[in-house]
C-alpha atoms as a PDB file:
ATOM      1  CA  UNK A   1     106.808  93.486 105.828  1.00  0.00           C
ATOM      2  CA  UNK A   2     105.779  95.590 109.002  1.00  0.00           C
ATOM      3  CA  UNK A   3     108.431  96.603 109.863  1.00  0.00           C
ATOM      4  CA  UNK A   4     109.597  97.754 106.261  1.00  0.00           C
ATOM      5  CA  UNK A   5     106.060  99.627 105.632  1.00  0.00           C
ATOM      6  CA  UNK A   6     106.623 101.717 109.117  1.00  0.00           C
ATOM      7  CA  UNK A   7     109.640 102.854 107.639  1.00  0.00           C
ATOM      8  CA  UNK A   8     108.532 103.929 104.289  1.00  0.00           C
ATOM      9  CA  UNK A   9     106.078 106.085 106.678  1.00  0.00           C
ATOM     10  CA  UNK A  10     108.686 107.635 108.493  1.00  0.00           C
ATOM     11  CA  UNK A  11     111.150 108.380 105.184  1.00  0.00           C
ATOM     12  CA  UNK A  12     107.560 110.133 104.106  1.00  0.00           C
ATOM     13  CA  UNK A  13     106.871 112.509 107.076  1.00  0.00           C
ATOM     14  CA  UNK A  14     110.251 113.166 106.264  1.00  0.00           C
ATOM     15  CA  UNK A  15     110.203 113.651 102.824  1.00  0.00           C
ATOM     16  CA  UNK A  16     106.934 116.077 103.118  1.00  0.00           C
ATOM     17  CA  UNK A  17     107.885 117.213 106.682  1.00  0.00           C
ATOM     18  CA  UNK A  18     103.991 115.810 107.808  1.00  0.00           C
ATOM     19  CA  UNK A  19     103.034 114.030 110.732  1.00  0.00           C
ATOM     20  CA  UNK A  20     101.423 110.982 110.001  1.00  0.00           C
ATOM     21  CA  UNK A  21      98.383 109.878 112.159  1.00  0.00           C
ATOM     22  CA  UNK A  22      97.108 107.221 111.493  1.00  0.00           C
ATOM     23  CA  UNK A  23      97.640 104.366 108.856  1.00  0.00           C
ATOM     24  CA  UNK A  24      96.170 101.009 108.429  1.00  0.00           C
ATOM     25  CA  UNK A  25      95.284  98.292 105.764  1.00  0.00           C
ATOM     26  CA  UNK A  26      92.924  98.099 103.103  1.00  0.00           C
ATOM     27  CA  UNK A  27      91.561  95.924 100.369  1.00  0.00           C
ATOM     28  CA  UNK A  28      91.697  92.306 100.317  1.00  0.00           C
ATOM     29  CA  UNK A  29      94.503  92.037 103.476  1.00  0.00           C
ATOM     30  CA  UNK A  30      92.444  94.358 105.238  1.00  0.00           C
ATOM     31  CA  UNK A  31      88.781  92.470 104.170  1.00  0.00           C
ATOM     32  CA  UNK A  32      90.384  89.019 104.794  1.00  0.00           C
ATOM     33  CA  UNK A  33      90.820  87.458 101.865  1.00  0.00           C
ATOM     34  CA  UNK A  34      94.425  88.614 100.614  1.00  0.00           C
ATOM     35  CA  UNK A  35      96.303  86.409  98.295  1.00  0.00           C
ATOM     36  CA  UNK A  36      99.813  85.215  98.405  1.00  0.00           C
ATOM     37  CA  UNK A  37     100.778  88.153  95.886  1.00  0.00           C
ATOM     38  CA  UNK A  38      98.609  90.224  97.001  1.00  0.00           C
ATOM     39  CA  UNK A  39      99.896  93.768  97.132  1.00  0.00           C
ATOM     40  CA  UNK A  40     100.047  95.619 100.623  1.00  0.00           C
ATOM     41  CA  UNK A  41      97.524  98.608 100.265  1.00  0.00           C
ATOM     42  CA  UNK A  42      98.807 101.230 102.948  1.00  0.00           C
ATOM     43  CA  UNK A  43      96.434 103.700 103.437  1.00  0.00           C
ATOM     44  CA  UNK A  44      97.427 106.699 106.051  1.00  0.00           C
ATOM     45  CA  UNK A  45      96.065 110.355 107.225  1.00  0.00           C
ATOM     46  CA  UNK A  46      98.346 112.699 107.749  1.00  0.00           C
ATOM     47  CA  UNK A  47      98.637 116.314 109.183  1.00  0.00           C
ATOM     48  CA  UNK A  48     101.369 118.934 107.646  1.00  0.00           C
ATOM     49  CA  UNK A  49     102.676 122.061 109.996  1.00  0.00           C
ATOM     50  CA  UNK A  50      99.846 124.343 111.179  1.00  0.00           C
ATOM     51  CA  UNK A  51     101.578 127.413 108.634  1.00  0.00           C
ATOM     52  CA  UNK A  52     100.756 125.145 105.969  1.00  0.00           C
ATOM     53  CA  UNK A  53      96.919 125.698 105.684  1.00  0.00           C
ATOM     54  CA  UNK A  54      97.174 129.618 106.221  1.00  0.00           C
ATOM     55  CA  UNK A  55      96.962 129.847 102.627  1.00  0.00           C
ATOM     56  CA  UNK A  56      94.072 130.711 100.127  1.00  0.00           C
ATOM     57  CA  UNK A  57      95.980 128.594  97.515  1.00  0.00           C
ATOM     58  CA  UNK A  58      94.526 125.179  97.083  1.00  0.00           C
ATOM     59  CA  UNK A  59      97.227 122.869  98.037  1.00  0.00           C
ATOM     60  CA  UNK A  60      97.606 118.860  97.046  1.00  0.00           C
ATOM     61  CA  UNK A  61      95.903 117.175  99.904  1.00  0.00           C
ATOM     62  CA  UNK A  62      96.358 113.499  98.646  1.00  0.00           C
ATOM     63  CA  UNK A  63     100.139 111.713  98.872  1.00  0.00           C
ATOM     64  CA  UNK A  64     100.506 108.770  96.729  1.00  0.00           C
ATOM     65  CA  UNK A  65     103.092 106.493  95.029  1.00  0.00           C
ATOM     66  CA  UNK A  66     102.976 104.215  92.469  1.00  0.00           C
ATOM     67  CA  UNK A  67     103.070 100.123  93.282  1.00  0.00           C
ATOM     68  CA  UNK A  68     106.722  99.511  94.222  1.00  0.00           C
ATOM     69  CA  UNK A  69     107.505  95.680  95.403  1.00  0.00           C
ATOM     70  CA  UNK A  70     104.189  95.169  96.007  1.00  0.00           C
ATOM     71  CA  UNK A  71     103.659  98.059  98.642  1.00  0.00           C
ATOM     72  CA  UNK A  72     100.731 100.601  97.461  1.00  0.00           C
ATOM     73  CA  UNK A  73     100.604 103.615  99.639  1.00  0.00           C
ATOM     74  CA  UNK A  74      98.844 106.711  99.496  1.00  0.00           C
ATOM     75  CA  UNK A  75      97.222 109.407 102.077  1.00  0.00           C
ATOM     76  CA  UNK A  76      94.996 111.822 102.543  1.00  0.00           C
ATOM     77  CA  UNK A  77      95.557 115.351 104.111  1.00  0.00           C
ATOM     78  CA  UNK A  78      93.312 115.027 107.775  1.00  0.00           C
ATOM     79  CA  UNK A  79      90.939 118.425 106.198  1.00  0.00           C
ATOM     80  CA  UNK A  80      90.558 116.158 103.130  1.00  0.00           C
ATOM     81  CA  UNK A  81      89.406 113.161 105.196  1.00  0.00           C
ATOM     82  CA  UNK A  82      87.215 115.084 107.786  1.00  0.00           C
ATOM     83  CA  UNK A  83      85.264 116.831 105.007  1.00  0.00           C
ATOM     84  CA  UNK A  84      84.940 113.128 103.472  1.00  0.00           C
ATOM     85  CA  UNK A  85      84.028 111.808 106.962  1.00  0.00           C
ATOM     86  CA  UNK A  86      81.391 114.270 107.371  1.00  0.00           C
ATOM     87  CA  UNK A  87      79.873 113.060 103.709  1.00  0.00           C
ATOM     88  CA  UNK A  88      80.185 109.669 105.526  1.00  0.00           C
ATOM     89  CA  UNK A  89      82.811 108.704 102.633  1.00  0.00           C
ATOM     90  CA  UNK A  90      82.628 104.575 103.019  1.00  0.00           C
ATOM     91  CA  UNK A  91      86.146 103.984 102.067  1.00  0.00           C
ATOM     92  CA  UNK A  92      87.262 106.288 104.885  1.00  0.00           C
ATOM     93  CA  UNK A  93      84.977 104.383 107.135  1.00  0.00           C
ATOM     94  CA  UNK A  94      86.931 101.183 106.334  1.00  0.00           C
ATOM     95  CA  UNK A  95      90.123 102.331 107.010  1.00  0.00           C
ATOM     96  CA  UNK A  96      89.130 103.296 110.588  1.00  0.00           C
ATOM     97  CA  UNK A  97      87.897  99.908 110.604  1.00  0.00           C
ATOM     98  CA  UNK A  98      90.780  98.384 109.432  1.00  0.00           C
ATOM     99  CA  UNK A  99      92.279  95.120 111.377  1.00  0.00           C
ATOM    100  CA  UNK A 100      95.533  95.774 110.564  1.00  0.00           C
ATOM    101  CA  UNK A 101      96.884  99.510 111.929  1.00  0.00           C
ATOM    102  CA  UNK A 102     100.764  99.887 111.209  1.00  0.00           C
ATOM    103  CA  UNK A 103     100.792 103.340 113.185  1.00  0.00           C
ATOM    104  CA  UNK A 104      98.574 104.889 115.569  1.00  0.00           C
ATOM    105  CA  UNK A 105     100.627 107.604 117.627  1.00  0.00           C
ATOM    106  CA  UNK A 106      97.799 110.127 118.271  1.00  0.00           C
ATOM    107  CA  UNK A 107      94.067 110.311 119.320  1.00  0.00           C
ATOM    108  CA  UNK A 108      92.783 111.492 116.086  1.00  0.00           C
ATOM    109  CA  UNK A 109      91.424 108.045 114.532  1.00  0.00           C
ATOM    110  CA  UNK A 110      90.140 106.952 118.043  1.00  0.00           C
ATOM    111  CA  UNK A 111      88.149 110.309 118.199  1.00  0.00           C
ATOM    112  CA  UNK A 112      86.710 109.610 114.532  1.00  0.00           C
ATOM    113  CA  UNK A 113      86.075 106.243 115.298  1.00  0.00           C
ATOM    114  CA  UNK A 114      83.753 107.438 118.507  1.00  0.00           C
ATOM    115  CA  UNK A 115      82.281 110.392 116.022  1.00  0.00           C
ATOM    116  CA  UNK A 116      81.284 107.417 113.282  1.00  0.00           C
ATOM    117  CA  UNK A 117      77.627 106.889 114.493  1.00  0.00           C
ATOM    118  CA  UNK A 118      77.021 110.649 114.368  1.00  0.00           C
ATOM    119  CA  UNK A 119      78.129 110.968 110.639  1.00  0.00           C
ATOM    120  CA  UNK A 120      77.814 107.693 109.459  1.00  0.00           C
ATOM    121  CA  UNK A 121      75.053 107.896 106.583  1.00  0.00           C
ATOM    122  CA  UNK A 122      72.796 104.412 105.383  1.00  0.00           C
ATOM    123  CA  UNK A 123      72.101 106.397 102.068  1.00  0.00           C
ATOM    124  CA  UNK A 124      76.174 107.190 101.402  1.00  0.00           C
ATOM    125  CA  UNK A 125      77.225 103.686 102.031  1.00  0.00           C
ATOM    126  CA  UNK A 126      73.913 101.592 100.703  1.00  0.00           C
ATOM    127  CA  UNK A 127      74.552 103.890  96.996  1.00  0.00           C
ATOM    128  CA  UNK A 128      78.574 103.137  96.991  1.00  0.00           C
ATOM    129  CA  UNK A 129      78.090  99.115  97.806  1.00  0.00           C
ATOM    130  CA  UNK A 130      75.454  98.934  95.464  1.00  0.00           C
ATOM    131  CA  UNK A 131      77.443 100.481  92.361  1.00  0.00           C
ATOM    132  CA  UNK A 132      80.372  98.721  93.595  1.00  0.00           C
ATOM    133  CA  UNK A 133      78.350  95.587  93.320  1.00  0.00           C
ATOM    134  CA  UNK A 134      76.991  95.905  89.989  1.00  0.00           C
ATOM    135  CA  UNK A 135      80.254  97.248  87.971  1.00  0.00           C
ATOM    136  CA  UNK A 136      81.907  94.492  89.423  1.00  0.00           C
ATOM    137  CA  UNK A 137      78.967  91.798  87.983  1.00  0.00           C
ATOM    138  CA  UNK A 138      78.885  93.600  84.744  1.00  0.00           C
ATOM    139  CA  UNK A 139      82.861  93.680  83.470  1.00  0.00           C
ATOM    140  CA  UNK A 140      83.878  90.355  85.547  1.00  0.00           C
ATOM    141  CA  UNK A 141      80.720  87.675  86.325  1.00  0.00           C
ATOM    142  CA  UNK A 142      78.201  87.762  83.503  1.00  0.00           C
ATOM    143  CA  UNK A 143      79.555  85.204  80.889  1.00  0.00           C
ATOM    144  CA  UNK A 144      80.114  81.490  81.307  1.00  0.00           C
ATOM    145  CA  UNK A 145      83.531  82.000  81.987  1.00  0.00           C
ATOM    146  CA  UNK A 146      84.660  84.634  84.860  1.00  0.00           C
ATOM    147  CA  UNK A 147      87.061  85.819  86.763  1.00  0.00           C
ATOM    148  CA  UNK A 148      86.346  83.827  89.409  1.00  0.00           C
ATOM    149  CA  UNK A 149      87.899  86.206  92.256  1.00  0.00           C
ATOM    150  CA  UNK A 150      85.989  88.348  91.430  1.00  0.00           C
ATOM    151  CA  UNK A 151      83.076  86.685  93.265  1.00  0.00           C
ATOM    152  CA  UNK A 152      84.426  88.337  96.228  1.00  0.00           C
ATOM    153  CA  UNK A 153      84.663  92.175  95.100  1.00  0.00           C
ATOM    154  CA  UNK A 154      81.021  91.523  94.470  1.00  0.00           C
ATOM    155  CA  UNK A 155      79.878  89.356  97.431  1.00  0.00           C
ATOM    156  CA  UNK A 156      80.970  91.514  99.770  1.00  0.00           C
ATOM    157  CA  UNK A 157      79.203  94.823  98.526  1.00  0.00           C
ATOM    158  CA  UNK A 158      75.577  92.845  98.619  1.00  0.00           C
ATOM    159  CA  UNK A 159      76.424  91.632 101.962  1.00  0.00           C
ATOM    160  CA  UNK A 160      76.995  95.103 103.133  1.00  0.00           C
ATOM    161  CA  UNK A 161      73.896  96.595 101.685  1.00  0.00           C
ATOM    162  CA  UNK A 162      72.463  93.464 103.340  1.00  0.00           C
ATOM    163  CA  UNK A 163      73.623  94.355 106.494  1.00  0.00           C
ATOM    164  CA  UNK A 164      72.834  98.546 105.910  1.00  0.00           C
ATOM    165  CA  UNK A 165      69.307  97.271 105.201  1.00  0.00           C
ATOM    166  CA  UNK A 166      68.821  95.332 108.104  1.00  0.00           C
ATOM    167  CA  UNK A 167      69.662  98.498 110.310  1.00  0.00           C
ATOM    168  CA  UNK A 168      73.132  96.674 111.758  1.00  0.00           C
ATOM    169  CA  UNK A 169      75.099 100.378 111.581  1.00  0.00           C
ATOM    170  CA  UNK A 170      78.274 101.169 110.283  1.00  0.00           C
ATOM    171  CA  UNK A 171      79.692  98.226 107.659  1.00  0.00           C
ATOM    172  CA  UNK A 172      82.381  95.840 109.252  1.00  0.00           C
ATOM    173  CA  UNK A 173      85.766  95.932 107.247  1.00  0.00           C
ATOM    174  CA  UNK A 174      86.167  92.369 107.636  1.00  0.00           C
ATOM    175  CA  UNK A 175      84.172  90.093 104.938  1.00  0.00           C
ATOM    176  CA  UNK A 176      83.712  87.308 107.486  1.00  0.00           C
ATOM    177  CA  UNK A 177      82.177  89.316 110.094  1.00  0.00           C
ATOM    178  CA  UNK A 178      79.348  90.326 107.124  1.00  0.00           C
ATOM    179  CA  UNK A 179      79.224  86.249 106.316  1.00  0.00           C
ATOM    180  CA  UNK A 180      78.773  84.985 109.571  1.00  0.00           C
ATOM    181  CA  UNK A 181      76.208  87.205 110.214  1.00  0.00           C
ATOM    182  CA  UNK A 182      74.376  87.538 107.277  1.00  0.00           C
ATOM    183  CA  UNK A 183      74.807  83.981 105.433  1.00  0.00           C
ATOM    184  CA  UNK A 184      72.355  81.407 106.383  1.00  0.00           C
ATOM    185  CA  UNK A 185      72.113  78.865 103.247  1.00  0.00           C
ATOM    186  CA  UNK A 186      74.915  76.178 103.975  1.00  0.00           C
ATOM    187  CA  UNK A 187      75.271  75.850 100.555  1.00  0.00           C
ATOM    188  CA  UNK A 188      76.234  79.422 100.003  1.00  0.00           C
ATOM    189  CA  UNK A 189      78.026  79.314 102.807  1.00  0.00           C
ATOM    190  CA  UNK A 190      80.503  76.343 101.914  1.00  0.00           C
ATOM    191  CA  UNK A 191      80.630  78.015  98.335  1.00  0.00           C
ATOM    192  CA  UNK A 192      82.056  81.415 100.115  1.00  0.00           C
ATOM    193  CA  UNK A 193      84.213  79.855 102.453  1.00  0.00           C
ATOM    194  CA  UNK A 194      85.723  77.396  99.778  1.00  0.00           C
ATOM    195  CA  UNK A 195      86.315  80.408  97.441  1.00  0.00           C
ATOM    196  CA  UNK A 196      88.005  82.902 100.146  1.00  0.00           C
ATOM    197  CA  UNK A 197      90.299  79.739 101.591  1.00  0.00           C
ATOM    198  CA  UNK A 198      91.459  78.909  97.668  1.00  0.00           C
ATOM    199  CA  UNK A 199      92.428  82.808  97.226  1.00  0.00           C
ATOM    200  CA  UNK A 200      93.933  82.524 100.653  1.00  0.00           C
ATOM    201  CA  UNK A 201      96.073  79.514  99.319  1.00  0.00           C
ATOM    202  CA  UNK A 202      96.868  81.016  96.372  1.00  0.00           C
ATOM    203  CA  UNK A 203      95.304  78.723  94.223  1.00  0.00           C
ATOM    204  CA  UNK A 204      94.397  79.786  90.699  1.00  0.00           C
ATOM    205  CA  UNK A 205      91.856  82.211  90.754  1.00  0.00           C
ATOM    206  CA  UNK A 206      92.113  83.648  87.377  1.00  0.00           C
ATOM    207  CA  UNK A 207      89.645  82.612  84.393  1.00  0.00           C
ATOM    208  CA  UNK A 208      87.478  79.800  84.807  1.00  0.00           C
ATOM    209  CA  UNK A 209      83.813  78.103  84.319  1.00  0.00           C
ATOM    210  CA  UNK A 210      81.057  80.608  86.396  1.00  0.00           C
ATOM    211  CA  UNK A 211      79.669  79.492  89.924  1.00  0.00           C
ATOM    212  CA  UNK A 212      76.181  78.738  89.247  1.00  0.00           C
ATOM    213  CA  UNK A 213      75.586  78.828  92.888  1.00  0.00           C
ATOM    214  CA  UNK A 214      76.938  82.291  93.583  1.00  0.00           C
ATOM    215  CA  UNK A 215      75.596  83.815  90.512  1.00  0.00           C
ATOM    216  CA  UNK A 216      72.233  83.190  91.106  1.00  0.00           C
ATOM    217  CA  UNK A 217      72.516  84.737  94.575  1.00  0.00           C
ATOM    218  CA  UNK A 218      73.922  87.741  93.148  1.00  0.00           C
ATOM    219  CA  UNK A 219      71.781  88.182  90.687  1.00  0.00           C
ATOM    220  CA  UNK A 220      68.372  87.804  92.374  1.00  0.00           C
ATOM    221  CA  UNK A 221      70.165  89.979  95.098  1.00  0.00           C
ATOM    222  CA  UNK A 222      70.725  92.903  92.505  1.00  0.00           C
ATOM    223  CA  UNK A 223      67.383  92.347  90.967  1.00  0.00           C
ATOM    224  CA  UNK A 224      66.143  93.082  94.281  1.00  0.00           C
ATOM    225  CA  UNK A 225      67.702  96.191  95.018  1.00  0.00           C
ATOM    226  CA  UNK A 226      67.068  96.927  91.391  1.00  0.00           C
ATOM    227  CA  UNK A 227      64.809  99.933  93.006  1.00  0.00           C
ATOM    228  CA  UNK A 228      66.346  99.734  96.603  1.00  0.00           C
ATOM    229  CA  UNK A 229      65.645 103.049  98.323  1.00  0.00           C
ATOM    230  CA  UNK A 230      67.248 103.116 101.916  1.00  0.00           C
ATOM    231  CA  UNK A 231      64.601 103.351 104.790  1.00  0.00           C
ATOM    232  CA  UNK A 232      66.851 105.482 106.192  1.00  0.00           C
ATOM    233  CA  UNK A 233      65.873 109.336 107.524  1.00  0.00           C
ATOM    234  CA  UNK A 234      68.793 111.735 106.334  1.00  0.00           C
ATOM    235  CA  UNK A 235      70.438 113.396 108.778  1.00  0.00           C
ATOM    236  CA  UNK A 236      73.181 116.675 109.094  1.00  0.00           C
ATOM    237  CA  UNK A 237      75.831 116.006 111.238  1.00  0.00           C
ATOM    238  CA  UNK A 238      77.584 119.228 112.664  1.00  0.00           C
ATOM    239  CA  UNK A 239      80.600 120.253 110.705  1.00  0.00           C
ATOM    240  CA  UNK A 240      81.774 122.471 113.742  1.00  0.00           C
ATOM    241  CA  UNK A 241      82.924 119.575 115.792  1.00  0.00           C
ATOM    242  CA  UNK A 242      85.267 118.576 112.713  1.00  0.00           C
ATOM    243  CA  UNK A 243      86.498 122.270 113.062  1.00  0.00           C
ATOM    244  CA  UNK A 244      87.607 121.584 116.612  1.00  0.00           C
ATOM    245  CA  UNK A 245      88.487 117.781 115.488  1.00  0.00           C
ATOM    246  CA  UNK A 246      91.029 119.112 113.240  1.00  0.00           C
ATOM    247  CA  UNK A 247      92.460 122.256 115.352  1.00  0.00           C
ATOM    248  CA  UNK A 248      92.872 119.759 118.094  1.00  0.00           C
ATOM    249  CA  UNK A 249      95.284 117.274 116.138  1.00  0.00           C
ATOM    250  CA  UNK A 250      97.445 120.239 115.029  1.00  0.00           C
ATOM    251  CA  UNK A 251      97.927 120.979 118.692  1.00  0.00           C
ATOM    252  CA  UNK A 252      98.598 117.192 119.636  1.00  0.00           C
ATOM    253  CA  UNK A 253     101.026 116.266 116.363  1.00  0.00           C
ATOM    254  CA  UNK A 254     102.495 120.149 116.129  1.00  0.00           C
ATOM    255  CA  UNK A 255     101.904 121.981 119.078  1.00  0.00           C
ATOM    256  CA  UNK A 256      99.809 124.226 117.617  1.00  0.00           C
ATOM    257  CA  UNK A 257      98.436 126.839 120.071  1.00  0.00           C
ATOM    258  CA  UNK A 258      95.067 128.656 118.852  1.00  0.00           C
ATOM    259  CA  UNK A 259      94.711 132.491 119.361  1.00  0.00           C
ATOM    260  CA  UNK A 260      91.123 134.301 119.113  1.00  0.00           C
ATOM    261  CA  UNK A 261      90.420 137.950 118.981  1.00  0.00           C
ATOM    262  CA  UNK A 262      88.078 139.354 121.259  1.00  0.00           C
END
């Protein structure tokens, strides 16, 4: 599957004469807990010729594609993501996490990746998890019967405010790095491992009888943040070094030479 997704890259930097930079994993695959069927969610930034941004008109900065034989794809223009990094956009910050990277050809994510601590905001992420956390418990975990997968899509948001509120930095992609650390109960513990292993398996993970275990851990975890307020001072990152960030990977991918007036 590889090798077909780093071709469907290539027929696109083709088909909207872009260079793409960087593109990676996400979702389950990329949190470690895909399914059998689960669909490959290609995620990739990409860069179009310098003459392209000398425009006032706003331009489309997003490329997407419907789900085609399981393979979701979509990008973002790099000004798109850089003004998302510098809100500290968490989804963003995943992808540069992201375990599985299908192409890499240029320094851009690596130079993000070191910039992360500087823009990285507590508030931003701790506000996303949590609402991620709770409109997952409300449409999928409340009644006796749930969709039991959906443990996960809510486990993993509390563990990452967890780990925000402890002051451990920028949120791992990878749901067993925020277990290991963070899970101490061996009860909860065996629960969450026995649940990510089934999905792993493929076992039937559709509609079934509610986890008693895992819903009371949820739920007295989002009672507890019911007034959460992150002990975290906000800070302004400076938006100039994005400016040179993004004239500097027009000049790697295009050869872009800068002129100033004097």
């Amino acid at each position: 599957m590889k090798e077909k997704i780093i071709r469907r890259l290539r027929e696109i930097e083709k088909e909207h004469n872009v260079r793409i930079l960087y593109a990676c994993e996400s979702g389950s695959r990329a949190w470690g807990f895909p399914s059998l069927d689960s669909d490959f969610d290609v995620r990739f930034l990409y860069l179009h010729s310098p003459e392209w941004y000398l425009s006032i008109r706003k331009k489309h900065d997003v490329i997407e594609y419907t789900v085609s034989g399981r393979l979701d794809i979509s990008g973002w223009d790099l000004q798109k993501a850089l003004l998302l990094f510098h809100k500290s956009n968490p989804p963003l910050m995943e992808w540069l996490g992201s375990p599985i990277v299908y192409l890499e050809e240029y320094s851009v994510a690596q130079q993000m990746r070191v910039l992360v601590s500087e823009y990285y905001s507590p508030i931003a992420s701790s506000y996303h998890y949590l609402h991620m956390a709770r409109s997952n418990y409300r449409e999928y975990l409340r009644r006796r019967t749930v969709w039991r997968k959906k443990y996960l899509y809510v486990l993993r948001p509390i563990l990452a405010v967890q780990w925000i509120e402890r002051g451990y930095g920028v949120v791992p992609t990878e749901f067993e790095v925020l277990v290991k650390k963070l899970v101490i109960d061996p009860r909860l513990m065996n629960a969450i491992e026995t649940l990510v292993q089934a999905k792993r398996d493929g076992k039937e993970l559709d509609y079934g009888p509610r986890i008693d275990l895992l819903n009371e851990f949820i739920e007295q975890e989002l009672e507890r943040f019911k007034d959460y307020k992150v002990k975290h001072k906000k800070q302004t990152a400076p938006i100039e070094k994005l400016d040179e960030l993004f004239i500097s990977a027009l000049v790697e991918a295009w050869g872009f030479v800068q002129t100033r007036a004097h």
